[in-house]
PDB file of N, CA and C in Angstrom:
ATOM      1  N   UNK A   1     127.003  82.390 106.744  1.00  0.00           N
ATOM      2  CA  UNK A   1     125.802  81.701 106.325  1.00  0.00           C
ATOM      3  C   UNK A   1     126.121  80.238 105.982  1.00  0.00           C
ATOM      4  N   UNK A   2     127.029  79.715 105.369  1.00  0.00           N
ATOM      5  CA  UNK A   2     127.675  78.728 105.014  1.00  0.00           C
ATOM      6  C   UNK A   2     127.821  77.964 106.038  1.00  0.00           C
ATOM      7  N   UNK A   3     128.596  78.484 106.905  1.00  0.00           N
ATOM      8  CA  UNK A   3     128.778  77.807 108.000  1.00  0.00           C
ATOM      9  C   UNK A   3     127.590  77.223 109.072  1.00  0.00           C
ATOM     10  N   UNK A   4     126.518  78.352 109.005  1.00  0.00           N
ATOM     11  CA  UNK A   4     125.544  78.104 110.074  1.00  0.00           C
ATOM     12  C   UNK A   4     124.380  76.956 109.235  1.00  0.00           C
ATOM     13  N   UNK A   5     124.691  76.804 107.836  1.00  0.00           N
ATOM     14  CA  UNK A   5     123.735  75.287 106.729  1.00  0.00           C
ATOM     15  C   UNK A   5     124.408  74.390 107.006  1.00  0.00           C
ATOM     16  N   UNK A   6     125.657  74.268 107.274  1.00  0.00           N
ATOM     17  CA  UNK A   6     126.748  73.303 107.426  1.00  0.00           C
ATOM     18  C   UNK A   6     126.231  72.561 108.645  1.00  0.00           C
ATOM     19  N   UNK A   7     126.076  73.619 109.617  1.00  0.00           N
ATOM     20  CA  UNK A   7     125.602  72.809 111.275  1.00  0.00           C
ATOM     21  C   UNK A   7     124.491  72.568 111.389  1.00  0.00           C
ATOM     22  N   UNK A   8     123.953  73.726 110.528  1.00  0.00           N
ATOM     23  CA  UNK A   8     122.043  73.254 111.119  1.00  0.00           C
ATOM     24  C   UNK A   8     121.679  71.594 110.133  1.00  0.00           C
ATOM     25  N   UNK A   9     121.965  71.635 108.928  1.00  0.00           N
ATOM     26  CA  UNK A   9     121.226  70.554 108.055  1.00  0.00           C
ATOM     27  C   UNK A   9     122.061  69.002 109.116  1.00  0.00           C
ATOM     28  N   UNK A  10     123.020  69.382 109.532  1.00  0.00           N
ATOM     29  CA  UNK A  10     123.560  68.048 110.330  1.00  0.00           C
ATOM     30  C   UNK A  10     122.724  67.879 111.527  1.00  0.00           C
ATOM     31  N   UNK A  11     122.396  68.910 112.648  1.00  0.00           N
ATOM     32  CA  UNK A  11     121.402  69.064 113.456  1.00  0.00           C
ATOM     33  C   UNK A  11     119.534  68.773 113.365  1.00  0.00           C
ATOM     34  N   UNK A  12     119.499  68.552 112.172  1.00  0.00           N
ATOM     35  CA  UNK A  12     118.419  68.386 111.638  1.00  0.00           C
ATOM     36  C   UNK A  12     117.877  67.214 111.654  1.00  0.00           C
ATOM     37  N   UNK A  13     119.061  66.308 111.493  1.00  0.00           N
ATOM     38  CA  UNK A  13     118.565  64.796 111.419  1.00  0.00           C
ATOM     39  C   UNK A  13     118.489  64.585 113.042  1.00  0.00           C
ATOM     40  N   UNK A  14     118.591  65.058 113.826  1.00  0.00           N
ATOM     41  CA  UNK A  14     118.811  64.309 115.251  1.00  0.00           C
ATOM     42  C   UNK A  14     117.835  64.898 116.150  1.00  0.00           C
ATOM     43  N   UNK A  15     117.557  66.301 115.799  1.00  0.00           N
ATOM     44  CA  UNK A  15     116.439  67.204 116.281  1.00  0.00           C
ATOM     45  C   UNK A  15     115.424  67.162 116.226  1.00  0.00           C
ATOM     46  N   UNK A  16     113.988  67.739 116.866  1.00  0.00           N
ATOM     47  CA  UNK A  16     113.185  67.922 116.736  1.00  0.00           C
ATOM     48  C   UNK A  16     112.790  69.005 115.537  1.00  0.00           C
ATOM     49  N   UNK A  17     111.721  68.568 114.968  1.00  0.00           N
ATOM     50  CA  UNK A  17     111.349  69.965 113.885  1.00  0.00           C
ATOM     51  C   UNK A  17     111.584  71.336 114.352  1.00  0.00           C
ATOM     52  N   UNK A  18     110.343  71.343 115.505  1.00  0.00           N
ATOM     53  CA  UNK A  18     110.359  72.639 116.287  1.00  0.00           C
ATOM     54  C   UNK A  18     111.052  73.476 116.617  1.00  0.00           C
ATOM     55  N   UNK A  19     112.479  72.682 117.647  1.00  0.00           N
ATOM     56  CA  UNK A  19     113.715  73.045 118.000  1.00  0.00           C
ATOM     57  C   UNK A  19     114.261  73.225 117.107  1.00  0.00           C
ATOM     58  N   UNK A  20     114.820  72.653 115.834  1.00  0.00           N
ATOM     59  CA  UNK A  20     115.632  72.967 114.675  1.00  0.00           C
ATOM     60  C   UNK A  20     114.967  74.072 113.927  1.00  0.00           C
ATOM     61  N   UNK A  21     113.523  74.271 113.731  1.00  0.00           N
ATOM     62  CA  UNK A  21     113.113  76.213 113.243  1.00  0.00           C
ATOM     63  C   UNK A  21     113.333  76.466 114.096  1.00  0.00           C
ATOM     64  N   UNK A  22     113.610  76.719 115.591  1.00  0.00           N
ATOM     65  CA  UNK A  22     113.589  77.798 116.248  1.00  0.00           C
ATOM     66  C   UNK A  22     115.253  78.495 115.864  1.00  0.00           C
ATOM     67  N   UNK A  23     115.724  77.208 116.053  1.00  0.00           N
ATOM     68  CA  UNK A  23     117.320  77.450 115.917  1.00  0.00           C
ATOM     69  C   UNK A  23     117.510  77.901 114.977  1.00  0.00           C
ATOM     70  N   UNK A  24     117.526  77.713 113.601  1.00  0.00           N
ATOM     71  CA  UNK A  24     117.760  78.730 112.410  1.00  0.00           C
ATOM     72  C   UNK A  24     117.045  79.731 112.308  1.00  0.00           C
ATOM     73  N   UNK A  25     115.253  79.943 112.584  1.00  0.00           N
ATOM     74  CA  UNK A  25     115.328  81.718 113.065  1.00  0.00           C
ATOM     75  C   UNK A  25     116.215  82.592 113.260  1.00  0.00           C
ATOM     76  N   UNK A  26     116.615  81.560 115.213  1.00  0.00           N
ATOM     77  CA  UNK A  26     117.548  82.633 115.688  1.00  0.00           C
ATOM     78  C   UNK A  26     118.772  82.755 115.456  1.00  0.00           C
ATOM     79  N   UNK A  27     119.415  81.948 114.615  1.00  0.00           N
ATOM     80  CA  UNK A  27     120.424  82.220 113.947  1.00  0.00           C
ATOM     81  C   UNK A  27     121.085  82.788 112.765  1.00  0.00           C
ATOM     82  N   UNK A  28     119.766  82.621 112.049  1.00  0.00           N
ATOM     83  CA  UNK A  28     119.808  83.512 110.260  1.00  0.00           C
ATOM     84  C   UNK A  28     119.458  85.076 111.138  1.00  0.00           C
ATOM     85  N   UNK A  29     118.198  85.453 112.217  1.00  0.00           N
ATOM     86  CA  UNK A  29     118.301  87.170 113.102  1.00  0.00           C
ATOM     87  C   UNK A  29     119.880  87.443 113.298  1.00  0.00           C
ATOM     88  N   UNK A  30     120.165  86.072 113.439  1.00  0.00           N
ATOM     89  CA  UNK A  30     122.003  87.025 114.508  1.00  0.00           C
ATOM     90  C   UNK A  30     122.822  86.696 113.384  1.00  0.00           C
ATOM     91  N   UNK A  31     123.097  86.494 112.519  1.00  0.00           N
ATOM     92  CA  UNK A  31     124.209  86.462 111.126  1.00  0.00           C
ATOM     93  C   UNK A  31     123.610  87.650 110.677  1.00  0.00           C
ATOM     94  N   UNK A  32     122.365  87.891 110.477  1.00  0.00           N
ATOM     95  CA  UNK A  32     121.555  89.033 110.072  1.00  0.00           C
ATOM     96  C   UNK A  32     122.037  89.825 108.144  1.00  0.00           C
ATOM     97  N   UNK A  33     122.287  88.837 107.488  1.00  0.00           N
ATOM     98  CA  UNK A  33     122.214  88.931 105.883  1.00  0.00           C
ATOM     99  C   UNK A  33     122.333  89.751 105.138  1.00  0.00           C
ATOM    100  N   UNK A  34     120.700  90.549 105.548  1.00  0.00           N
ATOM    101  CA  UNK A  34     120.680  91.621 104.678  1.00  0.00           C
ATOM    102  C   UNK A  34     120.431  93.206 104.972  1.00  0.00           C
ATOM    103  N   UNK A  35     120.213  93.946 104.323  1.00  0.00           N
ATOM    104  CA  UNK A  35     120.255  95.273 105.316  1.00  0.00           C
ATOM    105  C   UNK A  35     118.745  95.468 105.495  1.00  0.00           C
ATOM    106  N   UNK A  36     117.429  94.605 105.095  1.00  0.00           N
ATOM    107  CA  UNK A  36     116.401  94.767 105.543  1.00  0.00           C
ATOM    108  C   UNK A  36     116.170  93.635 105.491  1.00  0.00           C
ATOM    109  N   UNK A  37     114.832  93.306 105.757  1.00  0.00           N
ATOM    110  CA  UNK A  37     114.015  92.288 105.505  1.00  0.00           C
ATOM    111  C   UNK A  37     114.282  90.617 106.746  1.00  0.00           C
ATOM    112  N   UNK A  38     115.268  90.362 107.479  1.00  0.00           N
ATOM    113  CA  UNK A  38     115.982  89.748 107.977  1.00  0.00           C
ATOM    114  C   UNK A  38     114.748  88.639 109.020  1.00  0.00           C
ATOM    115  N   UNK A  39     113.958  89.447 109.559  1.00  0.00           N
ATOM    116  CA  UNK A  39     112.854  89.146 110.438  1.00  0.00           C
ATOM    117  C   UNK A  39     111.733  88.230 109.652  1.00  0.00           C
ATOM    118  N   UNK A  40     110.901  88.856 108.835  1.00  0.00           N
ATOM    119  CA  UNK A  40     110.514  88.406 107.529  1.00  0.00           C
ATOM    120  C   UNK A  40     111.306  87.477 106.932  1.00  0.00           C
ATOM    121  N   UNK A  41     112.389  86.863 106.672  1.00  0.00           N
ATOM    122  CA  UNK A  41     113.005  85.825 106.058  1.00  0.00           C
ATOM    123  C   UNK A  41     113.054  84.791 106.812  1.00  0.00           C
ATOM    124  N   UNK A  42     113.446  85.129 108.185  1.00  0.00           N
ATOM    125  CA  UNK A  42     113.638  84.274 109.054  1.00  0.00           C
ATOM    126  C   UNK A  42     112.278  83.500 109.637  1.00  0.00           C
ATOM    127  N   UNK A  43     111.071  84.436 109.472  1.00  0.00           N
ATOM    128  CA  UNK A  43     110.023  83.368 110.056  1.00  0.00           C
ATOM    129  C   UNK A  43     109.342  82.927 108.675  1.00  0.00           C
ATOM    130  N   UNK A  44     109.899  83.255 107.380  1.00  0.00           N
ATOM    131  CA  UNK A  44     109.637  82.227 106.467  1.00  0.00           C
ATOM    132  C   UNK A  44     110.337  81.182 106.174  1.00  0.00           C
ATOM    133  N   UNK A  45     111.190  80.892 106.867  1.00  0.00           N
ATOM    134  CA  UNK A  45     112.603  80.005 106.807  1.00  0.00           C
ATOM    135  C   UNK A  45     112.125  78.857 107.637  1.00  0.00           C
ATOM    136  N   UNK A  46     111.346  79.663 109.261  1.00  0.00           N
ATOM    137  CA  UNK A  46     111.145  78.514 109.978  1.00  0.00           C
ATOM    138  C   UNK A  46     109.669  78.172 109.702  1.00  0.00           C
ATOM    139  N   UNK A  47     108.447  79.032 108.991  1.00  0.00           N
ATOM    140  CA  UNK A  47     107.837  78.047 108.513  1.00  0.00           C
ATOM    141  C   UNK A  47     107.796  77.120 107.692  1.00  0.00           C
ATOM    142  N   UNK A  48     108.688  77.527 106.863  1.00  0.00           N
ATOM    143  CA  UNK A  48     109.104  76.577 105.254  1.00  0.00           C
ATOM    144  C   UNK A  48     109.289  74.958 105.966  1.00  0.00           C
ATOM    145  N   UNK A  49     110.107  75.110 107.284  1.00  0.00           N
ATOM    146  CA  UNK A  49     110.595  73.999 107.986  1.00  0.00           C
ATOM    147  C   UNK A  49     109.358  73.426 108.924  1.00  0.00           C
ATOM    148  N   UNK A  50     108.695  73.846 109.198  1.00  0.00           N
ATOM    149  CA  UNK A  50     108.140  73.642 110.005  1.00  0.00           C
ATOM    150  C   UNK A  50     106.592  72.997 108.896  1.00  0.00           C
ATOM    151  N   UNK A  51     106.149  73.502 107.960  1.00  0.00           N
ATOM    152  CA  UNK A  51     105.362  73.302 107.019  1.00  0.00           C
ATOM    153  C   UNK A  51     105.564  71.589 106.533  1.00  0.00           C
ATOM    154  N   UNK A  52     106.910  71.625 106.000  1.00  0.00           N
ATOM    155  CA  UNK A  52     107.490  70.586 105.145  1.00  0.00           C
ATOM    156  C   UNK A  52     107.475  69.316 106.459  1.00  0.00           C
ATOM    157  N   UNK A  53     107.162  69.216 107.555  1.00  0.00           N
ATOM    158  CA  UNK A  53     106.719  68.556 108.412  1.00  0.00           C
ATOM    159  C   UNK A  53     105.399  68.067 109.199  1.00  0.00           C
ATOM    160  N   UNK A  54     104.769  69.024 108.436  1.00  0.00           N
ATOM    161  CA  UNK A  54     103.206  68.697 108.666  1.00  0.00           C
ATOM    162  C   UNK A  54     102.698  69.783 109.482  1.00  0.00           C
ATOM    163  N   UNK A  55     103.524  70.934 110.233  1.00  0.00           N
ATOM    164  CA  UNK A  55     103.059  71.618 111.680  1.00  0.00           C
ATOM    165  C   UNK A  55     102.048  72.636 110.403  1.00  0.00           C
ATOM    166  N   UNK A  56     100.892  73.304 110.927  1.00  0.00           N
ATOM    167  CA  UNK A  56     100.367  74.347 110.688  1.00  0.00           C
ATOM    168  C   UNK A  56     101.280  75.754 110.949  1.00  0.00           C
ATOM    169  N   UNK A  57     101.183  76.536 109.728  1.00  0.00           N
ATOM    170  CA  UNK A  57     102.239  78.117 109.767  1.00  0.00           C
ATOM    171  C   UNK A  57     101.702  78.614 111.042  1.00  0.00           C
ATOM    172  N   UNK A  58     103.202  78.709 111.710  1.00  0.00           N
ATOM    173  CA  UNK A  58     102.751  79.544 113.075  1.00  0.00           C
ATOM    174  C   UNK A  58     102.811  81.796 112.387  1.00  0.00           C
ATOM    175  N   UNK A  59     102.468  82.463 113.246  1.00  0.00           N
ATOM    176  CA  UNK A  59     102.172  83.423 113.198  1.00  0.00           C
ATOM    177  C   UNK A  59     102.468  84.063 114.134  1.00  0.00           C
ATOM    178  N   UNK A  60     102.967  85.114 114.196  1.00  0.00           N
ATOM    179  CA  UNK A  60     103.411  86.109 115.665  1.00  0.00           C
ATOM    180  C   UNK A  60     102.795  87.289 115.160  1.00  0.00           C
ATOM    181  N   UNK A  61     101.480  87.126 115.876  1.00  0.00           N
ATOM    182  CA  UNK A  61     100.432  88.705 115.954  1.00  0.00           C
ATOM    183  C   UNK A  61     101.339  89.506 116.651  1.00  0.00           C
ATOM    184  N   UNK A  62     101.074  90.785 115.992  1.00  0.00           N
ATOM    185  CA  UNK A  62     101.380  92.055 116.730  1.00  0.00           C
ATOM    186  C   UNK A  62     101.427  92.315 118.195  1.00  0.00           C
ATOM    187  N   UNK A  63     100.356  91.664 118.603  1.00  0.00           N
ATOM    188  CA  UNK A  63     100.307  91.260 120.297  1.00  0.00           C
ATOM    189  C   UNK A  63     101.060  91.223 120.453  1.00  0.00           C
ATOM    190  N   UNK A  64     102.151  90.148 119.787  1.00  0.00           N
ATOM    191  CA  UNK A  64     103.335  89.403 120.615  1.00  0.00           C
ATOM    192  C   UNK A  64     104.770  89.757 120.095  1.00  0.00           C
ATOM    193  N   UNK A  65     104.471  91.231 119.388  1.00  0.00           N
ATOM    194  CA  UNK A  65     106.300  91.394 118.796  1.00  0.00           C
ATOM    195  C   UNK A  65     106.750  91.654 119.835  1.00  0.00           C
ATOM    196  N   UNK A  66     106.377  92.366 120.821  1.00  0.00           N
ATOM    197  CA  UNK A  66     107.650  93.178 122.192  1.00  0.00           C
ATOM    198  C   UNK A  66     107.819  91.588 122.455  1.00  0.00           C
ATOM    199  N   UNK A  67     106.900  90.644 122.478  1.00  0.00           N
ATOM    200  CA  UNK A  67     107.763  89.706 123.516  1.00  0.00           C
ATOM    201  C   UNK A  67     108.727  88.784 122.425  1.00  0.00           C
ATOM    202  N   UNK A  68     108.507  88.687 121.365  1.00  0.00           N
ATOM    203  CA  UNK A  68     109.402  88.087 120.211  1.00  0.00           C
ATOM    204  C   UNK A  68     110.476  88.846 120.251  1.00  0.00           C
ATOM    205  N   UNK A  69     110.605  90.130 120.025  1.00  0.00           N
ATOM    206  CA  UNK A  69     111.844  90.603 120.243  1.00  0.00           C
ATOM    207  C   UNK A  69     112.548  90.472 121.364  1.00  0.00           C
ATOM    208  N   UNK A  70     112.533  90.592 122.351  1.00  0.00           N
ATOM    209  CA  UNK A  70     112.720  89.900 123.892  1.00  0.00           C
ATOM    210  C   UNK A  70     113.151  88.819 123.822  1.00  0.00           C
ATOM    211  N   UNK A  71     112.428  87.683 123.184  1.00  0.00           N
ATOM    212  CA  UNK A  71     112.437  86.099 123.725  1.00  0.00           C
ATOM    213  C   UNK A  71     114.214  86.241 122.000  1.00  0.00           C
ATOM    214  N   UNK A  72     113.898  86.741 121.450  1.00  0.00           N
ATOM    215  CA  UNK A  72     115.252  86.936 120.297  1.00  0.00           C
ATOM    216  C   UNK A  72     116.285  87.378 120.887  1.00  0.00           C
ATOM    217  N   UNK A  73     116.309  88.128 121.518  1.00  0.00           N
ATOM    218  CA  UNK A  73     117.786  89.126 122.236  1.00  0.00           C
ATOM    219  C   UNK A  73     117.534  88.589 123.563  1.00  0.00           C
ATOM    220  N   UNK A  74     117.196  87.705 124.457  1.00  0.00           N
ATOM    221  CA  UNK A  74     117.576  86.993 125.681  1.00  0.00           C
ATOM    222  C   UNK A  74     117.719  85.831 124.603  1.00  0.00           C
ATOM    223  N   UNK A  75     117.677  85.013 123.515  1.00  0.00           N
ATOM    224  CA  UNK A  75     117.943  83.974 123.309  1.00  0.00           C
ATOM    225  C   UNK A  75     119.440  84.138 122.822  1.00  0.00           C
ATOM    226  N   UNK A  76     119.952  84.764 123.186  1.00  0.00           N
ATOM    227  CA  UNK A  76     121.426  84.810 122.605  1.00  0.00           C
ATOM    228  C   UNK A  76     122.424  84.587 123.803  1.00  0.00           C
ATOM    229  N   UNK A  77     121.715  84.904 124.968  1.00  0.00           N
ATOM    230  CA  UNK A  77     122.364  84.544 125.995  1.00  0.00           C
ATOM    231  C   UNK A  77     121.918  83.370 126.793  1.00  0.00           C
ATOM    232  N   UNK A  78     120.757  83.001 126.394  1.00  0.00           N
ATOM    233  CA  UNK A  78     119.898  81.966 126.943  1.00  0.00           C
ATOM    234  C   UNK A  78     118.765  81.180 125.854  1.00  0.00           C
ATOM    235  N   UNK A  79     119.798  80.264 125.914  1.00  0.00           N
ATOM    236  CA  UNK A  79     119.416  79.740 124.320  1.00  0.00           C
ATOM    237  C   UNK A  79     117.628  79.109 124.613  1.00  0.00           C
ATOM    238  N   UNK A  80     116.840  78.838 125.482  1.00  0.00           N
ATOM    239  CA  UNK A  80     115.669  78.085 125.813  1.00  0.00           C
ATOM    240  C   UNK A  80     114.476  79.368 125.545  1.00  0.00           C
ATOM    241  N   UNK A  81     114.895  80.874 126.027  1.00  0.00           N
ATOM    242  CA  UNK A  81     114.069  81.367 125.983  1.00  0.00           C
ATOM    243  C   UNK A  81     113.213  81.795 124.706  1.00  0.00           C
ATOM    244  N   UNK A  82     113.807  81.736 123.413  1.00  0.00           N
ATOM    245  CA  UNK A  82     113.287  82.305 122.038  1.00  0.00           C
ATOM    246  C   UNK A  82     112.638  80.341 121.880  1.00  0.00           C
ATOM    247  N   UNK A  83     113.348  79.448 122.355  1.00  0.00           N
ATOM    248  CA  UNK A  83     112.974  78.184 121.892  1.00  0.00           C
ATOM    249  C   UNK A  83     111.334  78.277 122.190  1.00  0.00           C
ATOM    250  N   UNK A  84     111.278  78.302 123.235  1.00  0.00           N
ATOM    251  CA  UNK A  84     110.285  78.022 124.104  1.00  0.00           C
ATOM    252  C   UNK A  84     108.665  79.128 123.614  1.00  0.00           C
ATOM    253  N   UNK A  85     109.600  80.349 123.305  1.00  0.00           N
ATOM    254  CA  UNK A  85     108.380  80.656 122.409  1.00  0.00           C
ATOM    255  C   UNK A  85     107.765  80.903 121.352  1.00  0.00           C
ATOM    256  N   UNK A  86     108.748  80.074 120.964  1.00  0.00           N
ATOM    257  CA  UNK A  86     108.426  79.857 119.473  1.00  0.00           C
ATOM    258  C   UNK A  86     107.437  78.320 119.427  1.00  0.00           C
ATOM    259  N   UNK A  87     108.116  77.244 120.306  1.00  0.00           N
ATOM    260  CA  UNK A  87     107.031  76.218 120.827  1.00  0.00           C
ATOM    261  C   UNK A  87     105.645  77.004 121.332  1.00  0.00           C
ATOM    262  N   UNK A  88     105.451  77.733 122.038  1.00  0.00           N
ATOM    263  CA  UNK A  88     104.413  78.228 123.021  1.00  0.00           C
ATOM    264  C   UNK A  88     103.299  78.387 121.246  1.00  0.00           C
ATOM    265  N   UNK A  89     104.228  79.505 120.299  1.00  0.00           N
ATOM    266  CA  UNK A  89     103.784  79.843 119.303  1.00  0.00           C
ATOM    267  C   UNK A  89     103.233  78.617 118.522  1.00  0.00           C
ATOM    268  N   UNK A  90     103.560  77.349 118.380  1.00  0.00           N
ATOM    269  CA  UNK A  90     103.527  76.391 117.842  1.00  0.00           C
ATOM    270  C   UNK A  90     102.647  75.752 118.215  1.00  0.00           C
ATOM    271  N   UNK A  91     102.319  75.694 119.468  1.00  0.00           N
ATOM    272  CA  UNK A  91     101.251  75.127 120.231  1.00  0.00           C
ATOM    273  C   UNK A  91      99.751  75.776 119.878  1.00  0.00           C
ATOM    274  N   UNK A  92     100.119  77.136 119.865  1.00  0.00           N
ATOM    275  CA  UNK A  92      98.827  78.205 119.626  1.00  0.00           C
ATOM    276  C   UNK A  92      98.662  78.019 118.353  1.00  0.00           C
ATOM    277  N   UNK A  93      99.246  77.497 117.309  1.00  0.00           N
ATOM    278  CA  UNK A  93      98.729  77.280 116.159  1.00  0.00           C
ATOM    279  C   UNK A  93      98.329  76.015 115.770  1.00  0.00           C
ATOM    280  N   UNK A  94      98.362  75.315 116.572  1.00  0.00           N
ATOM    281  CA  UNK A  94      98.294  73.779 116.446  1.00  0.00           C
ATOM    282  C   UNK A  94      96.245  74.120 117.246  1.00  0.00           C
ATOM    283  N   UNK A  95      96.080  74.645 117.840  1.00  0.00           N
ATOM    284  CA  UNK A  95      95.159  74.668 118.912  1.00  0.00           C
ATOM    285  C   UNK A  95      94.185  75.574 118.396  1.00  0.00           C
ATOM    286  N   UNK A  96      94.292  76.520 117.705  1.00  0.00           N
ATOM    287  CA  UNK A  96      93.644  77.549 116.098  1.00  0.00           C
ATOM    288  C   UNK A  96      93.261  76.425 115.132  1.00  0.00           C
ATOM    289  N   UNK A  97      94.239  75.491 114.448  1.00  0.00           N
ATOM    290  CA  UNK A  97      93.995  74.702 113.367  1.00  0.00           C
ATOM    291  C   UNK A  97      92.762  74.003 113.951  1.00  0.00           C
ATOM    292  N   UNK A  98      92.583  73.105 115.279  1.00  0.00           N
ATOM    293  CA  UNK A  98      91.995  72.676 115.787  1.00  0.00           C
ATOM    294  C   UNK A  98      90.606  72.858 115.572  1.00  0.00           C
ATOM    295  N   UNK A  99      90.914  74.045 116.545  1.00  0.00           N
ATOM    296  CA  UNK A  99      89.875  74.861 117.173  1.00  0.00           C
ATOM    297  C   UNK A  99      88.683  75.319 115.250  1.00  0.00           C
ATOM    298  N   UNK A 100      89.496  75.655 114.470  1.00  0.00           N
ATOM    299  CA  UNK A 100      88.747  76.287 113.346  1.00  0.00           C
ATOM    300  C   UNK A 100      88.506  74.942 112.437  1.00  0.00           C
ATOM    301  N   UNK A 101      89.024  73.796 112.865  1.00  0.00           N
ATOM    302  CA  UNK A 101      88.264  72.414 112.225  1.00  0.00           C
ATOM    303  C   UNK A 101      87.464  72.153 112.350  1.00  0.00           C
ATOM    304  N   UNK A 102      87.229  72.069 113.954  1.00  0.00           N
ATOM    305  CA  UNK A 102      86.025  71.550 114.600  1.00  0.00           C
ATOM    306  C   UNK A 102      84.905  72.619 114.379  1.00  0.00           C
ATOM    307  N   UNK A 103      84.836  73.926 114.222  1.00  0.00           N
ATOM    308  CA  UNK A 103      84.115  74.573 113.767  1.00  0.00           C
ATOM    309  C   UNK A 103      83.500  74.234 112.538  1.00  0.00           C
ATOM    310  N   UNK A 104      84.108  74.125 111.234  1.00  0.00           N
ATOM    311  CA  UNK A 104      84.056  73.836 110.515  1.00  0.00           C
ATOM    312  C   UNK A 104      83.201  72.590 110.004  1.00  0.00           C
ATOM    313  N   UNK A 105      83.591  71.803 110.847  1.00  0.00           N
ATOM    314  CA  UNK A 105      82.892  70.312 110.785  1.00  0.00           C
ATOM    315  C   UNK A 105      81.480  70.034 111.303  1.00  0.00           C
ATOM    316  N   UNK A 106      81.255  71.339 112.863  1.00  0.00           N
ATOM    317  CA  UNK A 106      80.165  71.471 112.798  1.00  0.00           C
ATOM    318  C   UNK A 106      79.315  72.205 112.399  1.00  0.00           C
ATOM    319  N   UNK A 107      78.930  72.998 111.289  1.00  0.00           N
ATOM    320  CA  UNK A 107      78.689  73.978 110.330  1.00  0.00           C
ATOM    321  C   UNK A 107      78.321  73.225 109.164  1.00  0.00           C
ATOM    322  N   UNK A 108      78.616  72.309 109.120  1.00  0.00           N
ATOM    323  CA  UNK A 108      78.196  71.221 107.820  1.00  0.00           C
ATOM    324  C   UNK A 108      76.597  70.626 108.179  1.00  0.00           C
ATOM    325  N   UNK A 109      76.012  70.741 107.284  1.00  0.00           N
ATOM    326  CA  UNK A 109      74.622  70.258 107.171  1.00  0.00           C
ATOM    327  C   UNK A 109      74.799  68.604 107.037  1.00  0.00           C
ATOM    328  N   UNK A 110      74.354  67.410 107.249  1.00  0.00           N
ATOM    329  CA  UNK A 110      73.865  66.686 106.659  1.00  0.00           C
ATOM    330  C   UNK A 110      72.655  66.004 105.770  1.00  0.00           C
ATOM    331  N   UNK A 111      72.902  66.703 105.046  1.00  0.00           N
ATOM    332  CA  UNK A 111      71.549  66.187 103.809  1.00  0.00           C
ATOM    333  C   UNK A 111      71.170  64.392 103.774  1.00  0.00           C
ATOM    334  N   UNK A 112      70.049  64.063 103.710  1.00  0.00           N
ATOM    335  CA  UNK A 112      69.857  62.431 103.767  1.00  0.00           C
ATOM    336  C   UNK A 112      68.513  62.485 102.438  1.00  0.00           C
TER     337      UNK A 112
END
């Protein structure tokens, strides 16, 4: 664990937000900590990071665990594929925030 704060907080300054949560996700899953909870820590880890930058908390509906688990265990051999959907994920929450603003905004009365 030590080791993997050591590289990521140096990686941090040079990286993208996005790319740098994806990367400690999938790296706090594969050190894997504790004897539960590991999954759950890890996508509070990369929203914490991802938050403290302005992005809206991404979310991985149930829809999408088979492919989260997938895009996690091919990202160990292929580091782009967990990246990429965790961006994809990032995008879909960026496009929700949106999407439920503009709702929002038009739902407002103007009183005169």
């Amino acid at each position: 664990m030590e080791e993997m704060l050591v590289e990521l907080n140096a990686r941090r300054r040079i990286i993208h937000t996005v790319v740098f949560a994806a990367e400690l996700h999938q790296k706090f899953v594969y050190i894997h900590p504790f004897a539960d909870g590991n999954g759950r820590m890890a996508r509070l880890l990369m929203n914490m990071v991802i938050l403290q930058d302005g992005y809206p908390i991404v979310a991985i509906p149930p829809t999408c665990r088979s492919e989260y688990i997938f895009a996690l265990e091919k990202g160990h051999k292929i580091p782009n594929v967990f990246m990429q959907f965790i961006m994809e994920r990032v995008m879909e929450a960026q496009r929700n925030y949106i999407r439920y603003s503009s709702i929002h905004l038009t739902d407002r009365k103007i009183v005169s």
